[in-house]
PDB file of N, CA and C in Angstrom:
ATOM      1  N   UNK A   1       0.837  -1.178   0.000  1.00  0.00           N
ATOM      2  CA  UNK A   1       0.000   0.000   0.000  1.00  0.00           C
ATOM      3  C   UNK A   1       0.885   1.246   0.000  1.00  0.00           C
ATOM      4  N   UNK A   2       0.932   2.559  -0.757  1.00  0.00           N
ATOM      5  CA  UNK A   2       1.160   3.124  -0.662  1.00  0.00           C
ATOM      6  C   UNK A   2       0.944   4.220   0.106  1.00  0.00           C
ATOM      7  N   UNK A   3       2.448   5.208   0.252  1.00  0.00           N
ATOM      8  CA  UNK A   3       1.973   5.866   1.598  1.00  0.00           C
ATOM      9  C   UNK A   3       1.274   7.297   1.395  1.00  0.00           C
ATOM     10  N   UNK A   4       0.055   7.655   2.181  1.00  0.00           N
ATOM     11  CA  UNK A   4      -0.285   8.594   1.720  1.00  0.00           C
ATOM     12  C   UNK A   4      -0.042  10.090   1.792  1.00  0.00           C
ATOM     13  N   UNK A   5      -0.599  10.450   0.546  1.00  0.00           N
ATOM     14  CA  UNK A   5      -0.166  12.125   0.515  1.00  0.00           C
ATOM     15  C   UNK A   5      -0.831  13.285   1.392  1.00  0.00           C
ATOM     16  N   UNK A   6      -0.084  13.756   1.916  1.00  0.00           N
ATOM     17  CA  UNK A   6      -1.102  15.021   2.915  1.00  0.00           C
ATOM     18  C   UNK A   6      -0.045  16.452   2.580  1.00  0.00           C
ATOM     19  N   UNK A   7      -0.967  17.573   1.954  1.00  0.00           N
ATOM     20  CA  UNK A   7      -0.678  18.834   1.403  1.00  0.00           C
ATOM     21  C   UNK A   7      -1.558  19.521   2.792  1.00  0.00           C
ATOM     22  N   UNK A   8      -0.977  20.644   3.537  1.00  0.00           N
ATOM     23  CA  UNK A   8      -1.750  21.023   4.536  1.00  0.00           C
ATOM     24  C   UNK A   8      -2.372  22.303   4.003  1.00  0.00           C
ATOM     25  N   UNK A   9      -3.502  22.914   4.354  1.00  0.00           N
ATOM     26  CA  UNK A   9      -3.578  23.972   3.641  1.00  0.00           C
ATOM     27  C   UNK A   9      -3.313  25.522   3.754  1.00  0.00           C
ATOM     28  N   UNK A  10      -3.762  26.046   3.345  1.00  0.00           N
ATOM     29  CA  UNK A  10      -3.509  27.366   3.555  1.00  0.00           C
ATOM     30  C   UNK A  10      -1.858  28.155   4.062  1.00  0.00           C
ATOM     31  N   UNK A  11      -1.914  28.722   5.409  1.00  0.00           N
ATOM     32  CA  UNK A  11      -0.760  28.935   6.016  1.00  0.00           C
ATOM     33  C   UNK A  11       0.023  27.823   7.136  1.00  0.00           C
ATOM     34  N   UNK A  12      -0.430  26.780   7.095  1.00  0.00           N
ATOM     35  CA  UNK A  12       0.043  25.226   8.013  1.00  0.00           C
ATOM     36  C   UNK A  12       0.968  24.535   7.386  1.00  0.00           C
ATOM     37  N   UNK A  13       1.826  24.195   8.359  1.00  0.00           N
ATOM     38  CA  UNK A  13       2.698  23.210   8.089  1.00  0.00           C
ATOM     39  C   UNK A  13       2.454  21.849   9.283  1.00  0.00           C
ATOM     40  N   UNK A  14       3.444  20.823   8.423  1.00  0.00           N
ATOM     41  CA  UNK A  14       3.291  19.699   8.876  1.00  0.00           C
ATOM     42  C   UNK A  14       4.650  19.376   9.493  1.00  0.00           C
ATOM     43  N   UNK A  15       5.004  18.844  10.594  1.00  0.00           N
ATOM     44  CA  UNK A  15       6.008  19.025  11.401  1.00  0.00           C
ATOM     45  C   UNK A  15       6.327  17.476  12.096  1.00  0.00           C
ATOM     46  N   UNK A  16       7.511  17.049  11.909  1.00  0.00           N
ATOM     47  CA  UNK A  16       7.961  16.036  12.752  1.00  0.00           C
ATOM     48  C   UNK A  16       9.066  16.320  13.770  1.00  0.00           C
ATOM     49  N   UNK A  17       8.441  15.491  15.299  1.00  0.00           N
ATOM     50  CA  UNK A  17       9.636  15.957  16.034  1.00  0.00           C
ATOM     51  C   UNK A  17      10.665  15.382  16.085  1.00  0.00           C
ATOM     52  N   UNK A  18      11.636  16.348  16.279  1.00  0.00           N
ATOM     53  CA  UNK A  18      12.676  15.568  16.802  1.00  0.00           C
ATOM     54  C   UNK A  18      13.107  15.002  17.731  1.00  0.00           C
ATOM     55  N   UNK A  19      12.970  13.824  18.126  1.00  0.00           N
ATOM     56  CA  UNK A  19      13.677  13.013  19.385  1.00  0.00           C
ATOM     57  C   UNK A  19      14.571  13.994  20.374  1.00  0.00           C
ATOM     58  N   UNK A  20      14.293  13.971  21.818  1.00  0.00           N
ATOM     59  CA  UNK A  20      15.549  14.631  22.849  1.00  0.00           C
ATOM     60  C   UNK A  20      16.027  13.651  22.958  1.00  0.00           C
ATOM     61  N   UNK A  21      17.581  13.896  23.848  1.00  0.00           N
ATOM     62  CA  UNK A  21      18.327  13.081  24.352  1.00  0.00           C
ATOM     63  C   UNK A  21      17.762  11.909  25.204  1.00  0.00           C
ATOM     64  N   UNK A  22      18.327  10.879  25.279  1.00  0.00           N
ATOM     65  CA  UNK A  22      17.965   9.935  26.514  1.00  0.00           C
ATOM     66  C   UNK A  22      18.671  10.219  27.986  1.00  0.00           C
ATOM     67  N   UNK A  23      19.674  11.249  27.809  1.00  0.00           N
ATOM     68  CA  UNK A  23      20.831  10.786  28.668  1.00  0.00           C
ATOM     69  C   UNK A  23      21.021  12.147  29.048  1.00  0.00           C
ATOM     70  N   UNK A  24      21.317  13.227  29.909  1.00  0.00           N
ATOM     71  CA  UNK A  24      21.525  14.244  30.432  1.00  0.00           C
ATOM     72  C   UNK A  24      23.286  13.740  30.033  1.00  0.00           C
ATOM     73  N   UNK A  25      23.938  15.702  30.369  1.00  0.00           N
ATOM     74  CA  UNK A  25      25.135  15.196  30.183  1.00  0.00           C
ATOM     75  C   UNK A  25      26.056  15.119  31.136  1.00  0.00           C
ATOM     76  N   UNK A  26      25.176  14.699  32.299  1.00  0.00           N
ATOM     77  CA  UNK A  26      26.134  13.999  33.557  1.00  0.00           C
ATOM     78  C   UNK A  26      25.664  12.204  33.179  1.00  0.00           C
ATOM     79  N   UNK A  27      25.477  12.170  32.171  1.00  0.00           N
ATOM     80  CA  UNK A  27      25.253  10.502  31.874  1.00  0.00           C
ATOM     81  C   UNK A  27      23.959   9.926  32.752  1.00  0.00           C
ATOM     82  N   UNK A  28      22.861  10.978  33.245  1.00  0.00           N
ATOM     83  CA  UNK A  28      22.066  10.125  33.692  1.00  0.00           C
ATOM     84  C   UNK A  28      20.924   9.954  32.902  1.00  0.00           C
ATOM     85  N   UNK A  29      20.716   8.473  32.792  1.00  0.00           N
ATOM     86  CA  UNK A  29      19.611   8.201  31.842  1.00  0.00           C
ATOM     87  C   UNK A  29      17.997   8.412  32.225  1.00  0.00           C
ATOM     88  N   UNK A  30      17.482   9.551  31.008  1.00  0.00           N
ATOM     89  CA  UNK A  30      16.163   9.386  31.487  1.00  0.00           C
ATOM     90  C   UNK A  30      15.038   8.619  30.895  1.00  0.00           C
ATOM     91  N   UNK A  31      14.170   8.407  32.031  1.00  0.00           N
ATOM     92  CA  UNK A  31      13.315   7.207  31.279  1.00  0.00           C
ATOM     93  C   UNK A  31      12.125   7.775  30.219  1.00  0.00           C
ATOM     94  N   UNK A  32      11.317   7.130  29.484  1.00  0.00           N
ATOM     95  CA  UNK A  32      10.348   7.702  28.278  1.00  0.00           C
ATOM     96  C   UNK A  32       9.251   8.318  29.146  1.00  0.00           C
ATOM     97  N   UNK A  33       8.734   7.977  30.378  1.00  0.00           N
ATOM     98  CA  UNK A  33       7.636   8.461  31.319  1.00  0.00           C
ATOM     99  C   UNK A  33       8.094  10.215  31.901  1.00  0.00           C
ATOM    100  N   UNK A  34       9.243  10.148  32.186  1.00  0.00           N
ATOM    101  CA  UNK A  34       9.592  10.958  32.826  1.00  0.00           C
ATOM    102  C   UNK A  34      10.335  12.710  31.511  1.00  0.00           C
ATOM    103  N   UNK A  35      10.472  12.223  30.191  1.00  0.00           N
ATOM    104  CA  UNK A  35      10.592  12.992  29.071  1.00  0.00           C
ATOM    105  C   UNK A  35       9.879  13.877  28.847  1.00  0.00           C
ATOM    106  N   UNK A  36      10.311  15.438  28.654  1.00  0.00           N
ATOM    107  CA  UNK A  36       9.337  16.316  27.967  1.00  0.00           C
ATOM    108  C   UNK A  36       9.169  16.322  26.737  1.00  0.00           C
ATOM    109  N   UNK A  37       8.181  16.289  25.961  1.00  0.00           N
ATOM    110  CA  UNK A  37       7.869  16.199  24.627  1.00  0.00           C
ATOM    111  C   UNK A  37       9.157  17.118  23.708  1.00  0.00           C
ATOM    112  N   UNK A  38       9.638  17.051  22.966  1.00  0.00           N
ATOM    113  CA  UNK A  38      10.552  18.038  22.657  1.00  0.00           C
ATOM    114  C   UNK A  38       9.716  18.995  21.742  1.00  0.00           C
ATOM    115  N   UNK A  39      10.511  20.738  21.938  1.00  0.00           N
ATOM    116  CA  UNK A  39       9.836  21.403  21.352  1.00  0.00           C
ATOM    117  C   UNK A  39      10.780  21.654  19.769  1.00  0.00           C
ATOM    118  N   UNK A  40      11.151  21.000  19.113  1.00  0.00           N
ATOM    119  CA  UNK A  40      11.992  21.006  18.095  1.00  0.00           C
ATOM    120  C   UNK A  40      12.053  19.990  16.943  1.00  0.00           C
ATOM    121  N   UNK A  41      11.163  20.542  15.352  1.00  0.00           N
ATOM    122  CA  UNK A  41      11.122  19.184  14.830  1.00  0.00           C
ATOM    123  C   UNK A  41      11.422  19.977  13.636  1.00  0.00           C
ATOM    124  N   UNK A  42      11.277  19.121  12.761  1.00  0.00           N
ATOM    125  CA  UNK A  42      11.755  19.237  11.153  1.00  0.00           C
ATOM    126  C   UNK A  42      10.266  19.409  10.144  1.00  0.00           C
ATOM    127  N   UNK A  43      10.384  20.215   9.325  1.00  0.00           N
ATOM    128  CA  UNK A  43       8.868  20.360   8.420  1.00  0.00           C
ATOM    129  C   UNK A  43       9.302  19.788   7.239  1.00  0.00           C
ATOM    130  N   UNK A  44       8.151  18.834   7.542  1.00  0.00           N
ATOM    131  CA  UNK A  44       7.604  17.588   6.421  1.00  0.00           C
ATOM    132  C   UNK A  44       6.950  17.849   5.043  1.00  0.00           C
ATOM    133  N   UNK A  45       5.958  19.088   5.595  1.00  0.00           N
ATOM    134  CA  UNK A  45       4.849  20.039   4.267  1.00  0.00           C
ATOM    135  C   UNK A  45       4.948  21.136   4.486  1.00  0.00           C
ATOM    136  N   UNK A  46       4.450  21.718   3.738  1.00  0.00           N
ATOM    137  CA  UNK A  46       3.748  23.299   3.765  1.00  0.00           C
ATOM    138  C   UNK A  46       3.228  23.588   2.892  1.00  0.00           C
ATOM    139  N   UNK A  47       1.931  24.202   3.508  1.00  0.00           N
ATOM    140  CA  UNK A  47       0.400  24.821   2.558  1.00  0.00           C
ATOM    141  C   UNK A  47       1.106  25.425   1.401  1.00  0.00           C
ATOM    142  N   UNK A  48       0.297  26.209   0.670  1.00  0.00           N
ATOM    143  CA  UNK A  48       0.745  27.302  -0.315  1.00  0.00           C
ATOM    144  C   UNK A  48       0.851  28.615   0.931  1.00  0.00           C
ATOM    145  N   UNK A  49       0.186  29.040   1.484  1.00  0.00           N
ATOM    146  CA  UNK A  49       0.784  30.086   2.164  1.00  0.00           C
ATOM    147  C   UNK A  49      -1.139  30.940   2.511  1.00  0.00           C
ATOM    148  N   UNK A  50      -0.803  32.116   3.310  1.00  0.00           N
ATOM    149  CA  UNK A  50      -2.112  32.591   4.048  1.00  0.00           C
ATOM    150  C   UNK A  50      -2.424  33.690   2.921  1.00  0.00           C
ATOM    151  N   UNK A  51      -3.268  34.119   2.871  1.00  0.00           N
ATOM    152  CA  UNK A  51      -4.396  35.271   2.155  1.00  0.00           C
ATOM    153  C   UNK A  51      -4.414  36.500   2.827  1.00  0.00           C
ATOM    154  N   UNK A  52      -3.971  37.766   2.503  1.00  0.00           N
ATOM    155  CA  UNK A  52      -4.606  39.128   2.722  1.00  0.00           C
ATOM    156  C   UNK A  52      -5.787  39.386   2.358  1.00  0.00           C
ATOM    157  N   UNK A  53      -6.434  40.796   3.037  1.00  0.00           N
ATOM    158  CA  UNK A  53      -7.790  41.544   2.666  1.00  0.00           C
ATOM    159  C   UNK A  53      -8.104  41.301   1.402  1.00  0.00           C
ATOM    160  N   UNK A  54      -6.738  41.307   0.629  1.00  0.00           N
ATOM    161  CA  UNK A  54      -7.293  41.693  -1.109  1.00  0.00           C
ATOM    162  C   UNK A  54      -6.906  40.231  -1.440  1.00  0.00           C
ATOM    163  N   UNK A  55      -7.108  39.496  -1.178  1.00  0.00           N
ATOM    164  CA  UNK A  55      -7.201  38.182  -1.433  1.00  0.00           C
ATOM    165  C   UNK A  55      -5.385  37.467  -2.428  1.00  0.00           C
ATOM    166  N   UNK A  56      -4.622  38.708  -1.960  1.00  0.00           N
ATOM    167  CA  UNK A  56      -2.828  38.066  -2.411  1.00  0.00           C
ATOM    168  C   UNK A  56      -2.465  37.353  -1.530  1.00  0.00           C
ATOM    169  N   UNK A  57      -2.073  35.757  -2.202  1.00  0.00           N
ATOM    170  CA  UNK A  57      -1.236  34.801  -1.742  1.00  0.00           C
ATOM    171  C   UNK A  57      -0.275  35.464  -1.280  1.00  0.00           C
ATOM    172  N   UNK A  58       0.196  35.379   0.278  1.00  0.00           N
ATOM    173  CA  UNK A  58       1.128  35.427   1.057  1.00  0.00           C
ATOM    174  C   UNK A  58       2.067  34.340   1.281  1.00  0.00           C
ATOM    175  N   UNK A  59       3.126  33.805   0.419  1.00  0.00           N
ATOM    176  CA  UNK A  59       3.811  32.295   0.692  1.00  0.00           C
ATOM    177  C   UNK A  59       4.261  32.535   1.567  1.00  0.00           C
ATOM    178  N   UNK A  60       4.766  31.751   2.203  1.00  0.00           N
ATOM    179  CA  UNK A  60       5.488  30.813   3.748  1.00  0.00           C
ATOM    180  C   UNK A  60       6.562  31.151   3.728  1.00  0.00           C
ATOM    181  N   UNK A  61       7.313  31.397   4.525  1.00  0.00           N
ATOM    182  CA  UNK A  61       8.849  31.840   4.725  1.00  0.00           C
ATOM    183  C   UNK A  61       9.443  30.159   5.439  1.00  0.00           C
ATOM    184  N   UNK A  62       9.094  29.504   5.075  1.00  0.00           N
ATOM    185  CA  UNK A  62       9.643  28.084   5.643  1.00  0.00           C
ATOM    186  C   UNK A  62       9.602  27.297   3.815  1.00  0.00           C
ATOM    187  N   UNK A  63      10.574  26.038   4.303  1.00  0.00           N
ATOM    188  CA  UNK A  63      10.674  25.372   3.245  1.00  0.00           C
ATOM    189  C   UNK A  63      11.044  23.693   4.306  1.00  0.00           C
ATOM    190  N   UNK A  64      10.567  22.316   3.133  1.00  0.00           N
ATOM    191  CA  UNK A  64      10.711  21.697   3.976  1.00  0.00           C
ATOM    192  C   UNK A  64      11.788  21.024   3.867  1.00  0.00           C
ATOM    193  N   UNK A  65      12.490  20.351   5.030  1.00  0.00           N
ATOM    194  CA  UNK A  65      13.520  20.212   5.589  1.00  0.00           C
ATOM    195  C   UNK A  65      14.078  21.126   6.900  1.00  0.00           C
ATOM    196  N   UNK A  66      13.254  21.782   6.771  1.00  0.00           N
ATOM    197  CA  UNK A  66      13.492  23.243   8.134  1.00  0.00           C
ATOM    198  C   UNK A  66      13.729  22.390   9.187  1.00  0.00           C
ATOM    199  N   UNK A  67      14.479  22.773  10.008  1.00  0.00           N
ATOM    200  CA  UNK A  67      14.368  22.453  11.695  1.00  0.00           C
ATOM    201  C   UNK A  67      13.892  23.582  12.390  1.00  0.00           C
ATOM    202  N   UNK A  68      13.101  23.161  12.969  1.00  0.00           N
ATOM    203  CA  UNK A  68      12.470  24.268  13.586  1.00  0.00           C
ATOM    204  C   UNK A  68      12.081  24.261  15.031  1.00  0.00           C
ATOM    205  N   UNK A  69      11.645  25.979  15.884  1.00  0.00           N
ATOM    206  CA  UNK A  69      11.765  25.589  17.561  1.00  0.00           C
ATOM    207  C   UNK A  69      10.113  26.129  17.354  1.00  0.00           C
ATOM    208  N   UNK A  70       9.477  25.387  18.185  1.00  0.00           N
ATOM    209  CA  UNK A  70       7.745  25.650  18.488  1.00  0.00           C
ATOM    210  C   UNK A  70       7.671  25.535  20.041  1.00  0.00           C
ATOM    211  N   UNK A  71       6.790  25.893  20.231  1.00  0.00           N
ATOM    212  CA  UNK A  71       6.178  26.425  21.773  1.00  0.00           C
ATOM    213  C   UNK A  71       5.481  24.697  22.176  1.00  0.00           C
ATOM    214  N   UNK A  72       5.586  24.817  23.678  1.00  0.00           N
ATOM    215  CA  UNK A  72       5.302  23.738  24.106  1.00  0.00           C
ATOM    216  C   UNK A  72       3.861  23.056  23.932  1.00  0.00           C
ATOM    217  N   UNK A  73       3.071  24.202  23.265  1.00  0.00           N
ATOM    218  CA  UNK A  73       1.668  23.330  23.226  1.00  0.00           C
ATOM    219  C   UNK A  73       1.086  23.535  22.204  1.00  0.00           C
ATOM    220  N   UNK A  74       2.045  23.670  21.060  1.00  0.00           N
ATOM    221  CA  UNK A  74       1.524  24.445  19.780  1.00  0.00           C
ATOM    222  C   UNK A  74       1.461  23.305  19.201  1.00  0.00           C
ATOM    223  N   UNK A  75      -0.020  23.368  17.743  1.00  0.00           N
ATOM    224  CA  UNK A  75      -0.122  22.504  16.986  1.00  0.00           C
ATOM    225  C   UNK A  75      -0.793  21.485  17.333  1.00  0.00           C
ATOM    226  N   UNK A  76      -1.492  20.804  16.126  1.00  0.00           N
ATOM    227  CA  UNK A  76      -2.576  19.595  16.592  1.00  0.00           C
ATOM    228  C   UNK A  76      -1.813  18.359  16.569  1.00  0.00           C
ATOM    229  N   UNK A  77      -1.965  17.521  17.426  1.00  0.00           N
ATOM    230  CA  UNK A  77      -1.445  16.033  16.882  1.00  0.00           C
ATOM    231  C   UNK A  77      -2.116  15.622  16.108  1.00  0.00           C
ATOM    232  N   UNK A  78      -1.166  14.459  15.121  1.00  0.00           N
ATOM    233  CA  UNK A  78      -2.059  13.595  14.211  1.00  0.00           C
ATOM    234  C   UNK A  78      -1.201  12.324  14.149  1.00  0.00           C
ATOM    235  N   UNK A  79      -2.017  11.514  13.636  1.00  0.00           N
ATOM    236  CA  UNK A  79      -0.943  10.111  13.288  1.00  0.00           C
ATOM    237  C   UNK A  79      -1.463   9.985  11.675  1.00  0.00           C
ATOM    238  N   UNK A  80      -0.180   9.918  10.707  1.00  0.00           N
ATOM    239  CA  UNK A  80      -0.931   9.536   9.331  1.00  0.00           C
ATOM    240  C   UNK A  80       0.313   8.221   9.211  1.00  0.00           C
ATOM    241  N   UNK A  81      -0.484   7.408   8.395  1.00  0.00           N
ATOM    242  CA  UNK A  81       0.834   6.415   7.826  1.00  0.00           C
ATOM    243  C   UNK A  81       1.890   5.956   9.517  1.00  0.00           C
ATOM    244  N   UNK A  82       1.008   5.731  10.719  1.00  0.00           N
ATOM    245  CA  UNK A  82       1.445   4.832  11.687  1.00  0.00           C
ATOM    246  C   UNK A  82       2.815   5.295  12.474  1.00  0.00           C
ATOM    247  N   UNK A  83       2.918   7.532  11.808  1.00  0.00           N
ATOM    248  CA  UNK A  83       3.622   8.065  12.400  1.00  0.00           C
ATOM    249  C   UNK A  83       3.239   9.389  13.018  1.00  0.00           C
ATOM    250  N   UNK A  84       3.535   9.957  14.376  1.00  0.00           N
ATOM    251  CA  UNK A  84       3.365  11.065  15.059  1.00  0.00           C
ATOM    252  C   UNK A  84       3.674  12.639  14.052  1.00  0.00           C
ATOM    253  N   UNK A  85       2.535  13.327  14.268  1.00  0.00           N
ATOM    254  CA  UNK A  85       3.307  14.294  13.406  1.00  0.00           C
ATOM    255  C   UNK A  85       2.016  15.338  14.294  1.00  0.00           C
ATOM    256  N   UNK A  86       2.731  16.490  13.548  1.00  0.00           N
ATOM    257  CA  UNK A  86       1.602  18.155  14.339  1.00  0.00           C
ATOM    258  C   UNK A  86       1.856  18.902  12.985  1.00  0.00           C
ATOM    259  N   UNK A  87       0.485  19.156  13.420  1.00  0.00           N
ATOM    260  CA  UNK A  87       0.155  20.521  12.118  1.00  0.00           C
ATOM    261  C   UNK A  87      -0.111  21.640  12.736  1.00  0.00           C
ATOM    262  N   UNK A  88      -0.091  22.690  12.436  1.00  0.00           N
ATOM    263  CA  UNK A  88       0.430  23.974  13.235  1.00  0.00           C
ATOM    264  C   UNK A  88       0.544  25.046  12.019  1.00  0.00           C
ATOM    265  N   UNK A  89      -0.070  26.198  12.876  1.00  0.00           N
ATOM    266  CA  UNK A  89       0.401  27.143  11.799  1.00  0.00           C
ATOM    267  C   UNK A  89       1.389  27.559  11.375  1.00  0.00           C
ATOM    268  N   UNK A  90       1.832  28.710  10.593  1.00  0.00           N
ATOM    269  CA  UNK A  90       3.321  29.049  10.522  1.00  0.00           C
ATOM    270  C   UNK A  90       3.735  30.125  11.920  1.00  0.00           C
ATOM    271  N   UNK A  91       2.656  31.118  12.177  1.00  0.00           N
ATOM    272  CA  UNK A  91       2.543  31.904  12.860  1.00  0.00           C
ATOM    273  C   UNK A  91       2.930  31.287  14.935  1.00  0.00           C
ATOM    274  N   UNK A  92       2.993  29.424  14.877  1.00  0.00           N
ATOM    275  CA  UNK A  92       3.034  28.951  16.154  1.00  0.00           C
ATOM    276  C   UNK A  92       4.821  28.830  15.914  1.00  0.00           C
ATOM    277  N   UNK A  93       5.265  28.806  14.686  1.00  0.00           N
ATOM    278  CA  UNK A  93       6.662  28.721  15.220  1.00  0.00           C
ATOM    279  C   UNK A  93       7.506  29.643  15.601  1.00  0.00           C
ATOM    280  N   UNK A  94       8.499  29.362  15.764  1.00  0.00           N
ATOM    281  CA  UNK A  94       9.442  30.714  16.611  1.00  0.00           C
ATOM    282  C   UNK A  94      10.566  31.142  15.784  1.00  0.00           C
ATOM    283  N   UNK A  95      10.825  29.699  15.396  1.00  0.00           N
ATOM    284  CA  UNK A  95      12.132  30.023  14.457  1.00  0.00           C
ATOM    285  C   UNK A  95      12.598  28.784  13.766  1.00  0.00           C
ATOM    286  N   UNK A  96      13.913  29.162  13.174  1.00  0.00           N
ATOM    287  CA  UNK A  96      14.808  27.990  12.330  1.00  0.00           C
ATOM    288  C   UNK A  96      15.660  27.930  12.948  1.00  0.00           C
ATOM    289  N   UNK A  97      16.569  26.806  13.053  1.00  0.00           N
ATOM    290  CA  UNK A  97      17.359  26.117  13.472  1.00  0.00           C
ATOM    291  C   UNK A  97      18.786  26.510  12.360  1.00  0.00           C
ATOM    292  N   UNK A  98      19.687  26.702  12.303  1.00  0.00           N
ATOM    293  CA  UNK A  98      20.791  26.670  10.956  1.00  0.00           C
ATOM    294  C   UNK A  98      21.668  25.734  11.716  1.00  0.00           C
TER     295      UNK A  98
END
């Protein structure tokens, strides 16, 4: 079966996180219960971009492959294709990563 396609719309992107460490760097290991969700993932999609008054396409200042930093409660969860992902506007992120 093939895997399916998801285009998000408008001004949204589609976002995977990135894994935190397991291990602090005094080597102590932390367990998956005790982990904060990380606020830092990579964009998967992006809409065509948001609409002004006069109805001009505004494109996205993101492209995908971005790493990117988002706020701790930003964005919807979803599972497509049996993987974690958040859709979110452009306006919930903070920044890029270089």
């Amino acid at each position: 079966m093939a895997k399916a396609k998801f285009r998000p719309l408008h001004d949204r992107v589609v976002v995977k996180r990135i894994d935190a460490d397991e291990k602090t760097k005094g080597g102590i290991i932390i367990p998956d219960t005790a982990q904060e969700k990380p606020s830092q993932g990579q964009i998967v999609a992006i809409g065509p971009g948001g609409r002004d008054e006069a109805g001009k396409l505004i494109p996205i200042d993101l492209k995908t492959g971005d790493k990117v930093l988002f706020g701790k409660w930003s964005g919807t969860e979803v599972k497509l294709d049996g993987e974690d992902l958040l859709i979110m506007k452009e306006s919930d992120i903070m920044g890029v990563l270089s």
